[in-house]
PDB file of N, CA and C in Angstrom:
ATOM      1  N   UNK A   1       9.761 -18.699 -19.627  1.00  0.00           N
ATOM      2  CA  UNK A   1       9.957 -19.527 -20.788  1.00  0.00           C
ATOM      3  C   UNK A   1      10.665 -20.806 -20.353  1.00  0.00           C
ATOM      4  N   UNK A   2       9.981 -21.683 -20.948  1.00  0.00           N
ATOM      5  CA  UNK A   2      10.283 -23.214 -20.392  1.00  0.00           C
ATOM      6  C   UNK A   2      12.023 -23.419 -21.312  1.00  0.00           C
ATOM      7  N   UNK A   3      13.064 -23.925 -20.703  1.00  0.00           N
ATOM      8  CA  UNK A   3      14.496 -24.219 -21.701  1.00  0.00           C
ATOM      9  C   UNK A   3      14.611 -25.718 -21.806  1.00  0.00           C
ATOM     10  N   UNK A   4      15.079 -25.851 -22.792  1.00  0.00           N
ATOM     11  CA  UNK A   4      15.298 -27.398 -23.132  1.00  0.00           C
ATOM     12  C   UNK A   4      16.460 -27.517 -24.019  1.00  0.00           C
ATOM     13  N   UNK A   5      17.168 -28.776 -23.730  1.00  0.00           N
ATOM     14  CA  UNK A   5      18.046 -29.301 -24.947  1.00  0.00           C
ATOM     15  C   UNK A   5      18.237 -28.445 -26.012  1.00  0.00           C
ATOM     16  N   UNK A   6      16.712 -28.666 -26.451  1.00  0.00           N
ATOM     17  CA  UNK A   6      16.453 -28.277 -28.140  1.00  0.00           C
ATOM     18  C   UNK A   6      16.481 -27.039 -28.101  1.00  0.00           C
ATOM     19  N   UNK A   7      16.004 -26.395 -26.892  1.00  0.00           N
ATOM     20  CA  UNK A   7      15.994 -24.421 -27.665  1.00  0.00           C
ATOM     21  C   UNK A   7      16.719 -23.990 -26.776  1.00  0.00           C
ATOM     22  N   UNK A   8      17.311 -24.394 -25.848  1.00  0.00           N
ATOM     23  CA  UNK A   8      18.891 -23.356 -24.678  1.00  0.00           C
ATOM     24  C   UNK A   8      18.911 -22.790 -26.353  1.00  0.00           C
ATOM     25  N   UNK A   9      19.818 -23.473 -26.463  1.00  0.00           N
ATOM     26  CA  UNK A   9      20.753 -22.286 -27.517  1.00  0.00           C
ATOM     27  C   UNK A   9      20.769 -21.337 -28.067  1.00  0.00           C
ATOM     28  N   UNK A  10      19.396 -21.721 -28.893  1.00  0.00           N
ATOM     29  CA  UNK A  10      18.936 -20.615 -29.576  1.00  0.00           C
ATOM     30  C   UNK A  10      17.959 -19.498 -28.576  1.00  0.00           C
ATOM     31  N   UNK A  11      17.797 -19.962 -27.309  1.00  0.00           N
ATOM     32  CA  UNK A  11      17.263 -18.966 -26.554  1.00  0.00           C
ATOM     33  C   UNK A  11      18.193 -17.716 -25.962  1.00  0.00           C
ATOM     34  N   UNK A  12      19.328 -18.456 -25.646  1.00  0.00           N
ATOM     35  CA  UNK A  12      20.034 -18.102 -25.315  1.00  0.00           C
ATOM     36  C   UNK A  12      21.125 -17.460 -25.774  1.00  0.00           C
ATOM     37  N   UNK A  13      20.932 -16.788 -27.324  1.00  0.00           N
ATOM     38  CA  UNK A  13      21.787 -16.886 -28.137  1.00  0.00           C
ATOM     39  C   UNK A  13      22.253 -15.162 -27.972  1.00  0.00           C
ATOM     40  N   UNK A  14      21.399 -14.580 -27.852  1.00  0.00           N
ATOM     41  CA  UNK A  14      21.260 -13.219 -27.974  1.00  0.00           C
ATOM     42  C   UNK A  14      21.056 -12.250 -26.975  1.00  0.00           C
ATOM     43  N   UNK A  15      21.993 -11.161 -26.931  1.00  0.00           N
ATOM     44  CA  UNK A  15      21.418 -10.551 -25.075  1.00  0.00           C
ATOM     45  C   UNK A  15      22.008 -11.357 -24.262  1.00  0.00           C
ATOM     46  N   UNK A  16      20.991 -10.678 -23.184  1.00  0.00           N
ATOM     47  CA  UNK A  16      21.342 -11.089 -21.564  1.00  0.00           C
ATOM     48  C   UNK A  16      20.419 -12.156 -21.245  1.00  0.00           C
ATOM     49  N   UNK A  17      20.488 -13.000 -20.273  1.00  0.00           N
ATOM     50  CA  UNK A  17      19.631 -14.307 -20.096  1.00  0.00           C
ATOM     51  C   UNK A  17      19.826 -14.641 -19.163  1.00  0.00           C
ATOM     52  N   UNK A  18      18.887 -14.450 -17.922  1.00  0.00           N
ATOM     53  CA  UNK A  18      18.969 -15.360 -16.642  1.00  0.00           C
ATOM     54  C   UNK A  18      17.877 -16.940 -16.688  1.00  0.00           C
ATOM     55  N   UNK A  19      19.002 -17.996 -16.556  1.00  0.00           N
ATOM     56  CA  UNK A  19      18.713 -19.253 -16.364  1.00  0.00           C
ATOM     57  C   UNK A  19      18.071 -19.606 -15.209  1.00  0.00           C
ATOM     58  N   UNK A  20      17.301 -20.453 -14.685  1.00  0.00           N
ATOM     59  CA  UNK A  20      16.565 -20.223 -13.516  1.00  0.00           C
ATOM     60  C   UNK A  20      17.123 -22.316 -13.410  1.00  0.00           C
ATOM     61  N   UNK A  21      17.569 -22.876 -12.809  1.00  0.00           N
ATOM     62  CA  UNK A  21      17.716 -24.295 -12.687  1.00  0.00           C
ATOM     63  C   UNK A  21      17.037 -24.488 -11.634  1.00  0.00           C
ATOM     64  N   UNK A  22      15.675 -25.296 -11.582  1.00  0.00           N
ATOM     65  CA  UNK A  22      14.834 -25.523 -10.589  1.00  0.00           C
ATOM     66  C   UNK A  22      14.371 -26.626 -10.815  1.00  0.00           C
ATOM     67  N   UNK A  23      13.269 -27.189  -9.957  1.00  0.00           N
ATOM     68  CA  UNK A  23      12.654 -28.365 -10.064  1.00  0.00           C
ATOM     69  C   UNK A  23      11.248 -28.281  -8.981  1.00  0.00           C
ATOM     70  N   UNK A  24      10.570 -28.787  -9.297  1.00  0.00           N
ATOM     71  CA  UNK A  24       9.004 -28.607  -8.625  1.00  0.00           C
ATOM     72  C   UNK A  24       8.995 -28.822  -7.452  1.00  0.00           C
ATOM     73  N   UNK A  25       9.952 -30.144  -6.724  1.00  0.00           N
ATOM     74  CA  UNK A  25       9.761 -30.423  -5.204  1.00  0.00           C
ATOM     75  C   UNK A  25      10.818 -29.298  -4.142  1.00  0.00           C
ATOM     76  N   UNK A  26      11.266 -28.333  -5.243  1.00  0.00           N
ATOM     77  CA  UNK A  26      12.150 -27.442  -4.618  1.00  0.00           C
ATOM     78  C   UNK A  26      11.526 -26.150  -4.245  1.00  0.00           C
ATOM     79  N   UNK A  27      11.294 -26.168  -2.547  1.00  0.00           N
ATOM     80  CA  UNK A  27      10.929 -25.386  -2.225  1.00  0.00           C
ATOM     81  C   UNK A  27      11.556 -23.838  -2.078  1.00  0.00           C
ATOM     82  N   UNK A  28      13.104 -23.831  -2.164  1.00  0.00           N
ATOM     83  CA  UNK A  28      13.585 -22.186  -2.289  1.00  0.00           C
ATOM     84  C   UNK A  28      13.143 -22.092  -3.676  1.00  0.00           C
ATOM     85  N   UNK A  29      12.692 -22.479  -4.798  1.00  0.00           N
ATOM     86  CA  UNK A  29      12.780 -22.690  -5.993  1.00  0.00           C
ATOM     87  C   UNK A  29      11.575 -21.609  -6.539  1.00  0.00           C
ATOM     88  N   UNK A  30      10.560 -22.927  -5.555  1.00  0.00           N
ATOM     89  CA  UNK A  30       9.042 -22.345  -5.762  1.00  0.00           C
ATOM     90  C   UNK A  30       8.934 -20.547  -5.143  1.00  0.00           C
ATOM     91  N   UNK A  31       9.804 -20.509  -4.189  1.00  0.00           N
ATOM     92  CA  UNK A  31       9.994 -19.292  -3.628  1.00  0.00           C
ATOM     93  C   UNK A  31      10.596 -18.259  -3.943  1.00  0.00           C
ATOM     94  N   UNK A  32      11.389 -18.205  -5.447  1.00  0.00           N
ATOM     95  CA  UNK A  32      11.484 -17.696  -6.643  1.00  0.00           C
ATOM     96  C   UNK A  32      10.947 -17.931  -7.455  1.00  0.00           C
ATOM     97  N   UNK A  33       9.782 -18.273  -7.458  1.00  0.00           N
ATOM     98  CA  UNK A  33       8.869 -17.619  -8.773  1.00  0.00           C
ATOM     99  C   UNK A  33       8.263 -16.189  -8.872  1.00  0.00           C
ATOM    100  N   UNK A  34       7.901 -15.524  -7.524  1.00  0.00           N
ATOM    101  CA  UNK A  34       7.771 -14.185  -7.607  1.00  0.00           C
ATOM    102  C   UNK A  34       8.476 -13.246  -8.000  1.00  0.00           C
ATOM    103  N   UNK A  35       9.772 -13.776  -7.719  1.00  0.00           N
ATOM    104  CA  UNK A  35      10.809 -12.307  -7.724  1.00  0.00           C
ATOM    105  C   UNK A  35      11.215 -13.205  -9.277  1.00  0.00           C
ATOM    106  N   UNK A  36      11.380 -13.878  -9.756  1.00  0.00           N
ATOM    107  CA  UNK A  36      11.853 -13.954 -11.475  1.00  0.00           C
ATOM    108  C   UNK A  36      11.264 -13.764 -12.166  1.00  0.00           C
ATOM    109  N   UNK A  37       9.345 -13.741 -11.681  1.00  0.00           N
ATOM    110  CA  UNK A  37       8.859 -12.964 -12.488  1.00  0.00           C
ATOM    111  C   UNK A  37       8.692 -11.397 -12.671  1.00  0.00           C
ATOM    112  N   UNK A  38       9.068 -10.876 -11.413  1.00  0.00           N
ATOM    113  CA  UNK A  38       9.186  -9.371 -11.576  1.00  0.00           C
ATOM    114  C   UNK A  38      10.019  -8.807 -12.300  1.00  0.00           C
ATOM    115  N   UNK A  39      11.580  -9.484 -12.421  1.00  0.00           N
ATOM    116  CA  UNK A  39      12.245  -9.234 -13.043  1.00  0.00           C
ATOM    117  C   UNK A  39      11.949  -9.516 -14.285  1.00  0.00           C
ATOM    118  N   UNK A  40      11.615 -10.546 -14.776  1.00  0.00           N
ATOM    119  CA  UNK A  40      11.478 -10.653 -16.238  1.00  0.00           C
ATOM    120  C   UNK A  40      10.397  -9.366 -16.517  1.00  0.00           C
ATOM    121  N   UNK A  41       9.327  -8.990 -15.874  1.00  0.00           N
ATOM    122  CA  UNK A  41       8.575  -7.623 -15.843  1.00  0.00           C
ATOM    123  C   UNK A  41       9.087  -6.476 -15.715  1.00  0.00           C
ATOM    124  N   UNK A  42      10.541  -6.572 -15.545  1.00  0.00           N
ATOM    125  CA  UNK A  42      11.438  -5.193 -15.548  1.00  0.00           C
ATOM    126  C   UNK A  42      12.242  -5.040 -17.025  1.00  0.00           C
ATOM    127  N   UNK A  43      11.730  -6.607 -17.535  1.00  0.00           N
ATOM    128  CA  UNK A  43      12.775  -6.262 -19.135  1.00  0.00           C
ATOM    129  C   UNK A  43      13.939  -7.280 -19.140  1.00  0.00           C
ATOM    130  N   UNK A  44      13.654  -8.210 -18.180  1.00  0.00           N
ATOM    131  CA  UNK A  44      14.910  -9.020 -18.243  1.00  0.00           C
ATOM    132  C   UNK A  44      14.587 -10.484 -18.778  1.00  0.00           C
ATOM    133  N   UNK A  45      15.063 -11.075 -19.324  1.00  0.00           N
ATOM    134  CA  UNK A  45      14.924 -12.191 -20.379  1.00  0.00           C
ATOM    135  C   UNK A  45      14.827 -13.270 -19.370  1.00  0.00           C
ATOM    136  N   UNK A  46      13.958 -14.429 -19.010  1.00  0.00           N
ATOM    137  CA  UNK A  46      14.282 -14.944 -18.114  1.00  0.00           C
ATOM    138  C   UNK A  46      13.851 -16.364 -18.581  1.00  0.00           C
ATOM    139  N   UNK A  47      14.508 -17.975 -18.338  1.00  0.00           N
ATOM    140  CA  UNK A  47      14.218 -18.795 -18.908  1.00  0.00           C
ATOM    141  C   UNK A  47      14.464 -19.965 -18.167  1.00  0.00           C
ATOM    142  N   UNK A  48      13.959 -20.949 -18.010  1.00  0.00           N
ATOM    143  CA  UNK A  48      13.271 -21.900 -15.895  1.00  0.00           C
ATOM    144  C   UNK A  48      13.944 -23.350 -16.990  1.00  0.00           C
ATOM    145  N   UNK A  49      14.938 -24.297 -16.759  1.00  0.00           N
ATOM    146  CA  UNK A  49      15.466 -25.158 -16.621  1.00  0.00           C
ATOM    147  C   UNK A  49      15.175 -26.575 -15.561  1.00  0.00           C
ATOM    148  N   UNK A  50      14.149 -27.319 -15.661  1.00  0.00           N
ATOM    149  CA  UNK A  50      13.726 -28.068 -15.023  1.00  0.00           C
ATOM    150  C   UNK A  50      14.505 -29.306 -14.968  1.00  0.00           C
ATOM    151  N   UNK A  51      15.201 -29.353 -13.754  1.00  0.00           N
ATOM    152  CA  UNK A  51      16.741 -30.501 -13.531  1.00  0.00           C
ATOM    153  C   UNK A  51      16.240 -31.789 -13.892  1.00  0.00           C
ATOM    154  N   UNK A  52      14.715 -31.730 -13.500  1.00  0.00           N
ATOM    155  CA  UNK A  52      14.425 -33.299 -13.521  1.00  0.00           C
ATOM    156  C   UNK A  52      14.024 -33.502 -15.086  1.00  0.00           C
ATOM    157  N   UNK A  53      13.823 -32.580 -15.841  1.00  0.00           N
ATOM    158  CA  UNK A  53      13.535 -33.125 -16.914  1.00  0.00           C
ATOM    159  C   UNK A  53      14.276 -33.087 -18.157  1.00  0.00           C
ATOM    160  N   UNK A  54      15.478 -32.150 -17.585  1.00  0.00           N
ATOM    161  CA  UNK A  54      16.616 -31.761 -18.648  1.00  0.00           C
ATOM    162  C   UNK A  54      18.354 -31.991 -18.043  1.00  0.00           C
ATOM    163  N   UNK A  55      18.349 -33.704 -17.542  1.00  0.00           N
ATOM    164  CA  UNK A  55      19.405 -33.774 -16.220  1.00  0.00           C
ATOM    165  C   UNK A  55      20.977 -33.345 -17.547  1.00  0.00           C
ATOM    166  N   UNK A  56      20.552 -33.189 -18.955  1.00  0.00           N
ATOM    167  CA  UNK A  56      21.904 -32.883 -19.523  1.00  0.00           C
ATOM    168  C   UNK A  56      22.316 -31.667 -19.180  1.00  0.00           C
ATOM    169  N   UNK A  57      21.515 -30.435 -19.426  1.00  0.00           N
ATOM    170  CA  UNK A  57      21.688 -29.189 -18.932  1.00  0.00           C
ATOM    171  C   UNK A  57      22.062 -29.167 -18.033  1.00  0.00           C
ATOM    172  N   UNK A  58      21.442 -29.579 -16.955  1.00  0.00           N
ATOM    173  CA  UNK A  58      21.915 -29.275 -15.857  1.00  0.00           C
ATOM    174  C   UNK A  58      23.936 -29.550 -15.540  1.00  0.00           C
ATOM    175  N   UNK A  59      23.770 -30.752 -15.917  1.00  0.00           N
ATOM    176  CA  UNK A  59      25.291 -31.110 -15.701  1.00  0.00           C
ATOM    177  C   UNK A  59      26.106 -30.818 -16.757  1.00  0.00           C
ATOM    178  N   UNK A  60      25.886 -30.307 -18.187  1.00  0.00           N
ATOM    179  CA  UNK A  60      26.296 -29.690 -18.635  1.00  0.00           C
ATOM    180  C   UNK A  60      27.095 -28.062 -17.999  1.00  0.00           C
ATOM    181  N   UNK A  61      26.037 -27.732 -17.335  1.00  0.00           N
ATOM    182  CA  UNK A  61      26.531 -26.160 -16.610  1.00  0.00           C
ATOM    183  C   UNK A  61      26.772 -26.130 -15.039  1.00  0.00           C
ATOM    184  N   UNK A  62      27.182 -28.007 -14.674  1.00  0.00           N
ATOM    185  CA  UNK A  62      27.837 -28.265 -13.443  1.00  0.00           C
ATOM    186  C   UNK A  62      26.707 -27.830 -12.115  1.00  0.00           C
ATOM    187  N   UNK A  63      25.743 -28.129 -12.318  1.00  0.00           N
ATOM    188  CA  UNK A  63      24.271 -27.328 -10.905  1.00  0.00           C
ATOM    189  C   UNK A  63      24.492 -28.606 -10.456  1.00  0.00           C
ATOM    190  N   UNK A  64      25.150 -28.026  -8.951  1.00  0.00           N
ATOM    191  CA  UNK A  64      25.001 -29.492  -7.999  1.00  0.00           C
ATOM    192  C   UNK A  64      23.936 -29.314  -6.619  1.00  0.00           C
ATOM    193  N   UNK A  65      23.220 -27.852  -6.725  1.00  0.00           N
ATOM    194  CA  UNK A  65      21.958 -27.634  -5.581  1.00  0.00           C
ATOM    195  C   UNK A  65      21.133 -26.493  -6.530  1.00  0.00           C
ATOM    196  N   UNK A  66      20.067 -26.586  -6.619  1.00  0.00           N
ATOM    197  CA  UNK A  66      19.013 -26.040  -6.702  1.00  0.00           C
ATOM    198  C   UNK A  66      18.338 -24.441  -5.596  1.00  0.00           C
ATOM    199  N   UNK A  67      18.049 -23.425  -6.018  1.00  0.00           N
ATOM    200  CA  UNK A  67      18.206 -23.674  -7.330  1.00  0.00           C
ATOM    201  C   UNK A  67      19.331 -22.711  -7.705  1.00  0.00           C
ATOM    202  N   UNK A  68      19.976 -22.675  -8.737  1.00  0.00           N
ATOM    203  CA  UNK A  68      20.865 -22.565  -9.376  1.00  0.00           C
ATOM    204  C   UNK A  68      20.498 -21.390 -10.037  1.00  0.00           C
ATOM    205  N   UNK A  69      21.313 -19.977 -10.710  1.00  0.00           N
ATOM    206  CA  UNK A  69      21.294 -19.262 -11.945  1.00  0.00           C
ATOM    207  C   UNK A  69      21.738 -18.686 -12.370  1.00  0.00           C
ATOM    208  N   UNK A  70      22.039 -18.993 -13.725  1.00  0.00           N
ATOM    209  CA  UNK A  70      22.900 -18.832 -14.561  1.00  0.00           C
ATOM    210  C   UNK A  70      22.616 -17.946 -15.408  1.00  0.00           C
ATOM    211  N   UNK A  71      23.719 -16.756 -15.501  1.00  0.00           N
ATOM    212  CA  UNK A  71      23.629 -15.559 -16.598  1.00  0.00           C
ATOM    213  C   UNK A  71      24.326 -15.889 -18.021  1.00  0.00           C
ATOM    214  N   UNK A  72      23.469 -15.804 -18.898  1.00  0.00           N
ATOM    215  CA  UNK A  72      23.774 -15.852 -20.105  1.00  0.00           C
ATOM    216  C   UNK A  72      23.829 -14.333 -20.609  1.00  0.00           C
ATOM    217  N   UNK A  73      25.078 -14.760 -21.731  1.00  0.00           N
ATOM    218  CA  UNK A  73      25.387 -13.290 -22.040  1.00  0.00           C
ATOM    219  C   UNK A  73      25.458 -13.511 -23.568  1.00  0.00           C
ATOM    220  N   UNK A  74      24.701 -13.190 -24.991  1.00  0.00           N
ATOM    221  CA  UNK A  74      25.591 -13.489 -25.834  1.00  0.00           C
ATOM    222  C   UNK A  74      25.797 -15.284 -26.393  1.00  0.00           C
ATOM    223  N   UNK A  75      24.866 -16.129 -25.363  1.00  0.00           N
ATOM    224  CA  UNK A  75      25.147 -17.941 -25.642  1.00  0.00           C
ATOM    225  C   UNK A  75      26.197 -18.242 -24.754  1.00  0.00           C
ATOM    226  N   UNK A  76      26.764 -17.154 -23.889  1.00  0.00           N
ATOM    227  CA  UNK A  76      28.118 -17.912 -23.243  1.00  0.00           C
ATOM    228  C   UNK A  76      27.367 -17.781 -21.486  1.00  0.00           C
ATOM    229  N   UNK A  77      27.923 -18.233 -21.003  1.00  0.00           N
ATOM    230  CA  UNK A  77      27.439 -18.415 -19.122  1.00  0.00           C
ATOM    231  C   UNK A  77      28.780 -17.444 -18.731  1.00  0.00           C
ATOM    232  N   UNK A  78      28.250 -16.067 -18.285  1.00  0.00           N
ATOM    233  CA  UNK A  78      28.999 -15.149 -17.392  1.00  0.00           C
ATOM    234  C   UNK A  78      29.236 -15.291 -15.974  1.00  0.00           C
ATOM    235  N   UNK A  79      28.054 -15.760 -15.523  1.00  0.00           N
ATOM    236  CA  UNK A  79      27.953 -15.641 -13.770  1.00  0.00           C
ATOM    237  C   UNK A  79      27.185 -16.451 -13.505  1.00  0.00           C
ATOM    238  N   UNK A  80      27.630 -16.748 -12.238  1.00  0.00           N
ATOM    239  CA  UNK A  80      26.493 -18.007 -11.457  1.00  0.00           C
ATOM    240  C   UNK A  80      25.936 -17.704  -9.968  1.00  0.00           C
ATOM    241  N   UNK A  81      24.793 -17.998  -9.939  1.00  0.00           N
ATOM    242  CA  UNK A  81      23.750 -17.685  -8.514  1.00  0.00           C
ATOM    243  C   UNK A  81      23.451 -18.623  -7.984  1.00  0.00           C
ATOM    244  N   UNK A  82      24.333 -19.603  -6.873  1.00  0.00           N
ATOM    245  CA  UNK A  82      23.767 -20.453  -5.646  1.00  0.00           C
ATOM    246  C   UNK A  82      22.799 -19.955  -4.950  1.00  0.00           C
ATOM    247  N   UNK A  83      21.074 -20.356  -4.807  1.00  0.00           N
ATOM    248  CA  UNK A  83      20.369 -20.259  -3.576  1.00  0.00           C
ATOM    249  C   UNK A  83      19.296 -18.969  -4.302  1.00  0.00           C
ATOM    250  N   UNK A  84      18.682 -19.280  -3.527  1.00  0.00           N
ATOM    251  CA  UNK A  84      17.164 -18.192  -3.557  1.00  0.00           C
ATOM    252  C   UNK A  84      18.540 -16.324  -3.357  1.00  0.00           C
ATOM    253  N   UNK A  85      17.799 -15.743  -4.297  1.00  0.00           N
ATOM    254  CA  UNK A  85      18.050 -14.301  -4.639  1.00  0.00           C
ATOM    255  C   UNK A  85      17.068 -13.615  -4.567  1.00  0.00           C
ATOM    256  N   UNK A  86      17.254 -12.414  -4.364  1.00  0.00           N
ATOM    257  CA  UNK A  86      16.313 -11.306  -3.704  1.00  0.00           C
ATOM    258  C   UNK A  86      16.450 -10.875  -5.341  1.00  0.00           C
ATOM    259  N   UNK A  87      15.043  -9.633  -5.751  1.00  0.00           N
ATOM    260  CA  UNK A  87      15.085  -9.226  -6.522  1.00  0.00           C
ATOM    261  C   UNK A  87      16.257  -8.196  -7.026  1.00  0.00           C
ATOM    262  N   UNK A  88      16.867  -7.146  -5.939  1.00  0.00           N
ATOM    263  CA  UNK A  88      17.559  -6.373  -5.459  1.00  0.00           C
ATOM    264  C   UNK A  88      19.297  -7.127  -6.084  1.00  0.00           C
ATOM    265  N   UNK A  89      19.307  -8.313  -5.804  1.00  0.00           N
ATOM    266  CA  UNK A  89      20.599  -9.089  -5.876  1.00  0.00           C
ATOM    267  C   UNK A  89      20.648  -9.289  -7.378  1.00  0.00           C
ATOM    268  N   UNK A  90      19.345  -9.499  -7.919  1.00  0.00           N
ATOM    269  CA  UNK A  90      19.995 -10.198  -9.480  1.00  0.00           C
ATOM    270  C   UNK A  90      19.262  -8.688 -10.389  1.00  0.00           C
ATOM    271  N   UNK A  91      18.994  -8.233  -9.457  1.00  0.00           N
ATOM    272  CA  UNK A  91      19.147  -6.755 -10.626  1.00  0.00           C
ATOM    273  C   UNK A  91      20.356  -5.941 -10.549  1.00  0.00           C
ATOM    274  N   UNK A  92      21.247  -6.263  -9.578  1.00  0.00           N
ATOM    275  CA  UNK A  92      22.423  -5.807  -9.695  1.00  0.00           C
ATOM    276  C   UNK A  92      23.055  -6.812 -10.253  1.00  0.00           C
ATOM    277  N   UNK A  93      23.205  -7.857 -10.451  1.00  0.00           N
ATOM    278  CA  UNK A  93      23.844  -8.871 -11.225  1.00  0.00           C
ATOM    279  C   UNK A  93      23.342  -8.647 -12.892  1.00  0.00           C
ATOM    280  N   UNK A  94      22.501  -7.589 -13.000  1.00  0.00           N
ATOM    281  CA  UNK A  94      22.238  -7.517 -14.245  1.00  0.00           C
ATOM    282  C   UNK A  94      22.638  -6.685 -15.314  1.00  0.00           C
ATOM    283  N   UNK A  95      22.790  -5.881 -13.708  1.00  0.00           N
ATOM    284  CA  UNK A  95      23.273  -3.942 -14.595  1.00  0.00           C
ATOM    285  C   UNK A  95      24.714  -4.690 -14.639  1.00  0.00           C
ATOM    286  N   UNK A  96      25.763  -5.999 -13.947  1.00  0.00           N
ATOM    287  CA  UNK A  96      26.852  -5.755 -13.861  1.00  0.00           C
ATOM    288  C   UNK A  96      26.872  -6.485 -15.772  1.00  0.00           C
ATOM    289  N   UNK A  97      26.353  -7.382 -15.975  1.00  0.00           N
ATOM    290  CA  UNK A  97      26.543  -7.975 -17.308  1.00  0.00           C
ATOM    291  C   UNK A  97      25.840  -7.040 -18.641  1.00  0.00           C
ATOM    292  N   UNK A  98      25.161  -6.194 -18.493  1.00  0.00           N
ATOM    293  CA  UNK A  98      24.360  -5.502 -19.639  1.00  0.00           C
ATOM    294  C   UNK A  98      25.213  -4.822 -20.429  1.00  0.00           C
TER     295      UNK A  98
END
């Protein structure tokens, strides 16, 4: 699910929510698209933040490298993920916020 300005919030409002802060010329980025989609295929809410096209978000939630991700819990930011993650890593980052 694409996030923007207009719907973070309300996407993010409810549950658990991994933020994905990426951008197209980012190659660890592109190299999480497999494993965020598996996870979101395991039941996990998952929602892709494009830096170049949403630079408020981004600096809103302080992403100074790509890509970035951010656990939403509830509308609030619990935890943060510097760098390409293994599936293994943010499914334990998931059971820790659920």
């Amino acid at each position: 699910m694409e996030l923007t300005k207009d719907n973070f919030t309300a996407e993010t409002a409810e549950g658990l929510v991994l933020v994905d802060f990426w951008a197209e010329w980012c190659g660890p980025c592109q190299g999480m698209m497999p494993v965020l989609k598996e996870l979101e295929d395991s039941g996990i809410k998952v929602g892709k933040v494009d830096v170049d096209a949403q630079p408020e978000l981004a600096q809103e939630y302080r992403v100074m490298s790509i890509p970035t991700l951010v656990w939403m819990k509830d509308g609030k930011a619990v935890d943060q993920m510097i760098g390409a993650q293994t599936l293994e890593q943010l499914q334990e980052a998931a059971a820790k916020h659920k």
